[in-house]
Protein backbone atom coordinates (compact mmCIF):
# COMPACT_ATOMS: atom_id res chain seq x y z
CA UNK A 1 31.34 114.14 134.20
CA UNK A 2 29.67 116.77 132.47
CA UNK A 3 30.98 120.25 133.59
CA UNK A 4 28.11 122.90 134.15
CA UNK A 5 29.93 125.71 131.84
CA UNK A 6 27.76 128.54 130.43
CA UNK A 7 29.55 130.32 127.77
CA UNK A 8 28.41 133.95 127.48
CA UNK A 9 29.23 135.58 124.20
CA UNK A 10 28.35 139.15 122.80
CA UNK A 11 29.64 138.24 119.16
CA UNK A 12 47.05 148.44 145.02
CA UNK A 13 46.25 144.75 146.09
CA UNK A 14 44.02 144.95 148.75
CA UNK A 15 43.89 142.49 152.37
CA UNK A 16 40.13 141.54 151.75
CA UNK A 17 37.29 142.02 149.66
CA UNK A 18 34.50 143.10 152.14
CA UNK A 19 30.91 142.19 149.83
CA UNK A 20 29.28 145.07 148.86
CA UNK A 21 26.53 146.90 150.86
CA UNK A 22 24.04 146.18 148.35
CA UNK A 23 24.94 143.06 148.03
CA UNK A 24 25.90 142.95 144.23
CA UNK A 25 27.11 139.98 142.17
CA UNK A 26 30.96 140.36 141.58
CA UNK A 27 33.03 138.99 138.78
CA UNK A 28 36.39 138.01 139.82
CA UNK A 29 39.21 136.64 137.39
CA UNK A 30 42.23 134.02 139.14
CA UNK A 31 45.39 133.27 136.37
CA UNK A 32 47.55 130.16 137.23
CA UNK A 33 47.23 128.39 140.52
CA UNK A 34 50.02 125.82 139.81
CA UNK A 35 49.27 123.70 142.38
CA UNK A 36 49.18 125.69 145.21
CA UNK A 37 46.16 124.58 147.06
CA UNK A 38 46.40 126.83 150.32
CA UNK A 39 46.81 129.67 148.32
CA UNK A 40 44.18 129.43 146.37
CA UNK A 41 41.95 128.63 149.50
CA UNK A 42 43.24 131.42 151.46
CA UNK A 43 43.01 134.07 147.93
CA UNK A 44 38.84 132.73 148.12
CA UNK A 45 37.76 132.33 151.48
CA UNK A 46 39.76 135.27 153.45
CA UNK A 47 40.88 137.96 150.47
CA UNK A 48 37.76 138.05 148.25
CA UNK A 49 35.14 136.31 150.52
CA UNK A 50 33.36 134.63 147.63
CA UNK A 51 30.07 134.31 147.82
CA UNK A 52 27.49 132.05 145.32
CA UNK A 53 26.21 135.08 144.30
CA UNK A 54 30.11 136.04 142.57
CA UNK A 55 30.84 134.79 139.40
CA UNK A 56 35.15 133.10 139.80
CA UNK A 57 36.30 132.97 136.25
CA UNK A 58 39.71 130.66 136.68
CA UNK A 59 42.26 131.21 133.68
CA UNK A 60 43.57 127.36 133.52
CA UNK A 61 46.71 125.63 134.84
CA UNK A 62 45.51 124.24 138.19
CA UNK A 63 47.91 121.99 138.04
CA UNK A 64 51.80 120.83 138.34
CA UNK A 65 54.96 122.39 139.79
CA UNK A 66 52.99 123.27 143.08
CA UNK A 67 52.42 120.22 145.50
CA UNK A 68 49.17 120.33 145.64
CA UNK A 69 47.63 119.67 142.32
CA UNK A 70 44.66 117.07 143.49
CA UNK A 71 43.58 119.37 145.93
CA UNK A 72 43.36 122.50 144.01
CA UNK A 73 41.21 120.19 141.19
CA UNK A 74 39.42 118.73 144.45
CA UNK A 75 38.76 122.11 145.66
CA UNK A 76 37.47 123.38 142.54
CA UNK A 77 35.11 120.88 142.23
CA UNK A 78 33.55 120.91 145.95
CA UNK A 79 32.67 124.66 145.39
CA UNK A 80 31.07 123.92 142.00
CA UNK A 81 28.90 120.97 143.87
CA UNK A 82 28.34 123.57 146.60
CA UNK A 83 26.40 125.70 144.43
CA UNK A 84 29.26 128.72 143.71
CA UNK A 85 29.12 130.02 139.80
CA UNK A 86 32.79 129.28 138.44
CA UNK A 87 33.89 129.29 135.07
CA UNK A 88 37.05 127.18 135.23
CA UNK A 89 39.49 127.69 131.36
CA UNK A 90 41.78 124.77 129.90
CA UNK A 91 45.80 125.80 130.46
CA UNK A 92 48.60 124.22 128.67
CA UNK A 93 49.42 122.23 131.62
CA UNK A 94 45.81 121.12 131.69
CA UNK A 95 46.65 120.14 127.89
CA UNK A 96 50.05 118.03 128.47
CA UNK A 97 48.21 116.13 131.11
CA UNK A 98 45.61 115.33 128.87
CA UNK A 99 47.64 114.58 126.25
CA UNK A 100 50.39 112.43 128.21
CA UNK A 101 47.22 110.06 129.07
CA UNK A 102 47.20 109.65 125.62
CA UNK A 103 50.59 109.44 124.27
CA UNK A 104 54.13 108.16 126.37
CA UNK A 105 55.86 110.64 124.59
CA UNK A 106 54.25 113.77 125.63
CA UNK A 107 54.14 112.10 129.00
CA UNK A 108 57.87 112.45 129.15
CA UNK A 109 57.31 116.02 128.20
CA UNK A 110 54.82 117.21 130.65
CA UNK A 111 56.55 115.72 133.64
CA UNK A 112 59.30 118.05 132.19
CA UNK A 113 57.12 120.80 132.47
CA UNK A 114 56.33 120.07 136.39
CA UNK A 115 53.85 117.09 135.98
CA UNK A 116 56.02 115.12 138.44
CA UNK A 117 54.65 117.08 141.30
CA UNK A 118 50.84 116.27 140.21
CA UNK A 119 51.69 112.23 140.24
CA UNK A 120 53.01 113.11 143.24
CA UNK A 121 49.99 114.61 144.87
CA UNK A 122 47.78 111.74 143.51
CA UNK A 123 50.23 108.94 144.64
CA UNK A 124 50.82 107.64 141.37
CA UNK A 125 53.52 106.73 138.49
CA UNK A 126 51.47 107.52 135.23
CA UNK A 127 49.32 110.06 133.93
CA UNK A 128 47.18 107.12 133.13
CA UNK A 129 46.35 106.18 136.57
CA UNK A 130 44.89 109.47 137.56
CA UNK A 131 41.32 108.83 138.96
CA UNK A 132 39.21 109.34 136.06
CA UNK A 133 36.78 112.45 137.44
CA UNK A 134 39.63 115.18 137.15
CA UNK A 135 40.61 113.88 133.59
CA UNK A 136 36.90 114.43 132.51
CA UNK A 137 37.18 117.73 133.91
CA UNK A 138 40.21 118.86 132.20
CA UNK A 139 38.39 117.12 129.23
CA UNK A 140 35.74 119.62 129.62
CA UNK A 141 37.23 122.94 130.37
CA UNK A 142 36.39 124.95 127.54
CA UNK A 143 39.30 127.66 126.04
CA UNK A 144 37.80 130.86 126.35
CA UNK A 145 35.01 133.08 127.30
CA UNK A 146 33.74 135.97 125.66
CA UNK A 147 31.55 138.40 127.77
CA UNK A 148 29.83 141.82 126.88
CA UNK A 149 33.62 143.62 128.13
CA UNK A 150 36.14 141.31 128.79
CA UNK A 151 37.89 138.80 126.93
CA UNK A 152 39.18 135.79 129.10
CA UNK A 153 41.58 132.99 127.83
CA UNK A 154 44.68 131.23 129.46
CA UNK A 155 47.41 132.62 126.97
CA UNK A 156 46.20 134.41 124.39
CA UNK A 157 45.01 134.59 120.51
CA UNK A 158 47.11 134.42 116.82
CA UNK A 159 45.73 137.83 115.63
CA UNK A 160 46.41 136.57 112.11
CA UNK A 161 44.55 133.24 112.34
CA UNK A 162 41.61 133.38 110.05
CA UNK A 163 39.67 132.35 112.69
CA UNK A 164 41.48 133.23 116.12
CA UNK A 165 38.92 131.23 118.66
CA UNK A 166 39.17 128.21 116.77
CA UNK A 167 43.36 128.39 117.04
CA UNK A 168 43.21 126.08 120.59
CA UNK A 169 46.87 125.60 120.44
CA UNK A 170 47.97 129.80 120.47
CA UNK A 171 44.81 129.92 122.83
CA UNK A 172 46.43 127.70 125.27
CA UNK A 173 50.46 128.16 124.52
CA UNK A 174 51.11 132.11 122.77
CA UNK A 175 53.39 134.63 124.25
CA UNK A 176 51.98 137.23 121.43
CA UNK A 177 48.75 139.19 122.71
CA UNK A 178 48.76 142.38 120.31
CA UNK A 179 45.34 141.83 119.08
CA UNK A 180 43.72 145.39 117.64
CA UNK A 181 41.16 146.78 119.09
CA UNK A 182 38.43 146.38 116.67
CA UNK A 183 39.37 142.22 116.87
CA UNK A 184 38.31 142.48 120.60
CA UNK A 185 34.95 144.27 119.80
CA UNK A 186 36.11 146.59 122.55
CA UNK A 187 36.91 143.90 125.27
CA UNK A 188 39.82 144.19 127.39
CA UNK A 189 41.64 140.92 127.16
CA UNK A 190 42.30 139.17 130.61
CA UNK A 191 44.77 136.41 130.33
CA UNK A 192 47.73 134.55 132.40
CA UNK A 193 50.26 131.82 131.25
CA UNK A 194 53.55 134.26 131.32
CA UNK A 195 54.65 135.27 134.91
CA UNK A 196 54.98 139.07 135.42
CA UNK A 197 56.33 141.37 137.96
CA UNK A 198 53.14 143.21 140.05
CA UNK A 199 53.96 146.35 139.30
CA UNK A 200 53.67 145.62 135.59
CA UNK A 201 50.47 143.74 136.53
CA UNK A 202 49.16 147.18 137.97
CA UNK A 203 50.16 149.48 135.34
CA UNK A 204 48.64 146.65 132.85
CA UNK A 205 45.24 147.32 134.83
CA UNK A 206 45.06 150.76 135.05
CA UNK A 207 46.02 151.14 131.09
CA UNK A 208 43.61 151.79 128.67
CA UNK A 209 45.48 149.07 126.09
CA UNK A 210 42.82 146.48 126.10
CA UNK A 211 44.98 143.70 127.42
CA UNK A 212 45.66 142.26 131.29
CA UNK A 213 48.22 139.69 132.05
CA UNK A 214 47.14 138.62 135.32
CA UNK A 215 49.67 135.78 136.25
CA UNK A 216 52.34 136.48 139.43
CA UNK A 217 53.88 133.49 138.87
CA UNK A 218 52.47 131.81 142.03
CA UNK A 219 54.78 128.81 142.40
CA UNK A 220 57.73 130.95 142.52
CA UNK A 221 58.44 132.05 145.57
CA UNK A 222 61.95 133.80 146.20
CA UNK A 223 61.61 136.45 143.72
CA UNK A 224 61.12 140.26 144.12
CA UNK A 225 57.44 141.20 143.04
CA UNK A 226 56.48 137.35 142.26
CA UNK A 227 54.83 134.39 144.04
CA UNK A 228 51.40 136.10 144.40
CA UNK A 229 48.15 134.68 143.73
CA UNK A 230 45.69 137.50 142.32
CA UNK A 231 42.21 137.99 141.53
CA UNK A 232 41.16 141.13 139.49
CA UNK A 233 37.49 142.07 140.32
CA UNK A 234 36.29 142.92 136.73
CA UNK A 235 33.94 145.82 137.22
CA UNK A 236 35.99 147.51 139.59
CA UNK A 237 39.22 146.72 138.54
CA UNK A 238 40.53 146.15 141.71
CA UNK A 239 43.18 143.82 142.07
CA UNK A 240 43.48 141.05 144.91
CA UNK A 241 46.53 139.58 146.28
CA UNK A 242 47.56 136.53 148.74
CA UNK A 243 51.12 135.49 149.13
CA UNK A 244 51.92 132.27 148.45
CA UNK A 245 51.45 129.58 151.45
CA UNK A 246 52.81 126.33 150.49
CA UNK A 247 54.59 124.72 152.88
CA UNK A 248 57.48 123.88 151.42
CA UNK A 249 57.70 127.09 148.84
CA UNK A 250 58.41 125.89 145.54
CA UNK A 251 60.50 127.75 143.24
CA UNK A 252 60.52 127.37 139.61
């Protein structure tokens, strides 16, 4: 399967997104979906009311410790074949399935890490026996994309790498983000991978520090200011928000 990426390079949450009047292309960014198919569905069709004009820039980890981890990948790709413009990232947990198809001992690892609910929602034992379309697709997903103003990657960069966008494995697993400003041309970095609380998510977004952590922790349900799926609309800045719907919950 050859993914239709184009990379472009320039070396309070709200109920619903009603389109503009003009009818403007809008540029939303969605961190971790974990497996949490309805979510995502509802966050898309009844918060922001894509449209195939929008551009849907998705951060990585579609899959694991949700239930529904074929369906979100199945979902994904039905709206690319339908003609909408997303820009789908690698996560780690994109990464450790890849990698347990590979290898039995990072298999044991990324069932660790919440795989067993993916092999669940294909109906299957081994990483090995998932249909072959969404491993090319998680084959595919690129790490990063750098646009005129905004920075986008699943975890984040090794400011002292000698070459940061070459350092995949800080790209997909960091919890260090203080890149200086001159090292992000002036880009604001969006990113997810760590779970924070929404009211640090907010103050992150209307900061001037050049860096976003978008993820809500979707998956876990229970907790005060988690278990939110957002969407940031990049030129406004507005921020999107839809509950998590999984039925059962899942906590972490």
């Amino acid at each position: 399967m050859i993914w239709p990426f184009t990379r472009q390079s320039a070396a309070p949450p709200a109920v619903a997104s009603p389109p503009p009047p003009d009818g403007a292309p809008r540029r939303f960014v969605v961190p971790d979906i974990h497996g949490c198919d309805r979510t995502f569905k509802a966050l898309v069709e009844e918060v922001i009311c894509l449209r195939k004009v929008d551009d849907l820039y998705l951060l990585g980890d579609y899959i694991d410790r949700g239930p529904r981890s074929r369906e979100v990948l199945e979902y994904i790709l039905r709206l690319n074949a339908e003609g909408y413009r997303l820009f789908p990232l690698r996560g780690n947990h994109e990464e450790m399935f890849l990698n347990a198809c590979d290898d039995r001992d990072q298999a044991v690892t990324w069932i660790l890490n919440g795989g067993y609910t993916a092999l669940d929602s294909f109906g299957v034992d081994d990483a090995r026996q998932v249909p072959l379309p969404f491993r090319e697709f998680c084959e595919g997903l690129p790490c990063f994309y750098l646009l005129d103003d905004y920075l986008l990657v699943h975890a984040g960069f090794n400011p002292k790498a000698e070459e940061p966008f070459a350092d995949t494995q800080s790209m997909l697993w960091t919890r260090t983000r203080s890149m200086e400003s001159k090292q992000l041309g002036g880009r604001t970095m969006v990113c997810g991978h760590t779970p924070h609380g929404i009211r640090e998510i907010e103050k992150m977004i209307r900061s001037d520090h050049g860096l976003i952590v978008l993820d809500n922790g979707c998956f876990m349900t229970g907790r005060k200011g988690m278990g939110a799926l957002l969407a940031l609309e990049l030129d406004s800045r507005t921020l999107y928000s839809q509950q998590n719907v999984e039925n059962p919950p899942q906590n972490p």
